[in-house]
Protein backbone atom coordinates (compact mmCIF):
# COMPACT_ATOMS: atom_id res chain seq x y z
CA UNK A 1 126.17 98.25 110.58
CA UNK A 2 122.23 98.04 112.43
CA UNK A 3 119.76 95.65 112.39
CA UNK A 4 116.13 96.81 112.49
CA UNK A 5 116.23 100.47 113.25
CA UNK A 6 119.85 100.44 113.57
CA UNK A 7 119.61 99.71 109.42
CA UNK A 8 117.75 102.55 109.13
CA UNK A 9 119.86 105.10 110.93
CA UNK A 10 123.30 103.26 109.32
CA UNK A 11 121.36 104.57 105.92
CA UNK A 12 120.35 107.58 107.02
CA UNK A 13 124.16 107.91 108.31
CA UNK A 14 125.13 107.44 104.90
CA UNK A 15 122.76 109.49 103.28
CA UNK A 16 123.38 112.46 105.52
CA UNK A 17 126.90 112.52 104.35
CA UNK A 18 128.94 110.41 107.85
CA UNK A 19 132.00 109.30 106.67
CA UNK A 20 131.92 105.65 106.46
CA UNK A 21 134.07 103.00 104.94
CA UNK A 22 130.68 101.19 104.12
CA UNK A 23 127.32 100.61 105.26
CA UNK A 24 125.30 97.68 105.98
CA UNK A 25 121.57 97.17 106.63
CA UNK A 26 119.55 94.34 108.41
CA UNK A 27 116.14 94.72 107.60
CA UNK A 28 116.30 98.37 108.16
CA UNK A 29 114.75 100.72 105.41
CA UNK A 30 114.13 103.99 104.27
CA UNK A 31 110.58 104.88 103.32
CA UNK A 32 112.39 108.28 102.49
CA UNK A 33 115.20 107.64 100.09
CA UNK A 34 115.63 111.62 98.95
CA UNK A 35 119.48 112.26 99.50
CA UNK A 36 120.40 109.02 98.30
CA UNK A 37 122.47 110.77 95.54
CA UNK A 38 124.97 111.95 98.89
CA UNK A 39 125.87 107.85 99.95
CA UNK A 40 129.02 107.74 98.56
CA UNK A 41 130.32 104.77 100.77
CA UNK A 42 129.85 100.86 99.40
CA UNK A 43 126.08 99.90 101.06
CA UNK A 44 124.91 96.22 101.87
CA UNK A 45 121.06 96.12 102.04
CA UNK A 46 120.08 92.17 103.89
CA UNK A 47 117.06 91.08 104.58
CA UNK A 48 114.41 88.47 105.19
CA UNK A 49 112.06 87.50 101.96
CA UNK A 50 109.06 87.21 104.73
CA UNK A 51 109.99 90.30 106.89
CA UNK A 52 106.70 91.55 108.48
CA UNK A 53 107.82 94.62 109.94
CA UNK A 54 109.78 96.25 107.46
CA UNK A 55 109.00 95.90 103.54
CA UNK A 56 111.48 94.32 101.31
CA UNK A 57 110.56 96.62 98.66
CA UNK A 58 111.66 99.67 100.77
CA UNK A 59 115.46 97.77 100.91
CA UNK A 60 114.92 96.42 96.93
CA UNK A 61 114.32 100.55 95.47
CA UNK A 62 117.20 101.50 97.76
CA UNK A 63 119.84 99.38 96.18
CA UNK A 64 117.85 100.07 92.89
CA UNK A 65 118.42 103.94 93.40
CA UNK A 66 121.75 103.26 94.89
CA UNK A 67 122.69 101.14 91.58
CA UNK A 68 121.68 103.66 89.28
CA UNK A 69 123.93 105.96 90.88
CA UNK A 70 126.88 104.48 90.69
CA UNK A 71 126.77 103.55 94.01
CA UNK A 72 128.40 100.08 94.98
CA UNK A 73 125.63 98.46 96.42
CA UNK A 74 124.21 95.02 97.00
CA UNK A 75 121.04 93.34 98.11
CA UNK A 76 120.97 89.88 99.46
CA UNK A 77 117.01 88.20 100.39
CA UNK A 78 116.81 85.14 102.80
CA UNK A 79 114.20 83.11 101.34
CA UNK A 80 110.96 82.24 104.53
CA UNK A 81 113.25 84.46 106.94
CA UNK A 82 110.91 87.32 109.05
CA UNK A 83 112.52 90.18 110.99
CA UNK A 84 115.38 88.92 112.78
């Protein structure tokens, strides 16, 4: 679990092949979602609908990708929540 940049290396974890029992994301993302087909753990993507910092899109194509491999994922939005 990270929040921020944390999210983004808990992701990367995952992608890079850690062995995790899940993995879940605070507004981190992953401009560079190549690998994704090696998460194999359950991923929880959260994250605030007016984050300034980090895109929600970069969190929305990750559980998209994630989804359409099979991957247990989910993606939750706080509505008028920024970065943290």
């Amino acid at each position: 679990m990270g929040f921020c940049f944390g999210g983004s290396i808990t992701l990367a974890l995952a992608r890079d092949g850690a062995e995790l029992a899940a993995a879940v994301s605070f507004h981190g993302g992953l401009k560079n979602i190549q690998g994704k087909s090696e998460i194999k753990c359950p991923v929880l993507i959260l994250h605030g609908a007016a984050d300034e910092r980090v895109n929600t899109m970069q969190g929305k194509e990750m559980y998209v990708a994630l989804r359409t491999l099979g991957v247990p994922t989910e993606f939750v939005t706080y509505p008028r929540e920024g970065h943290g």
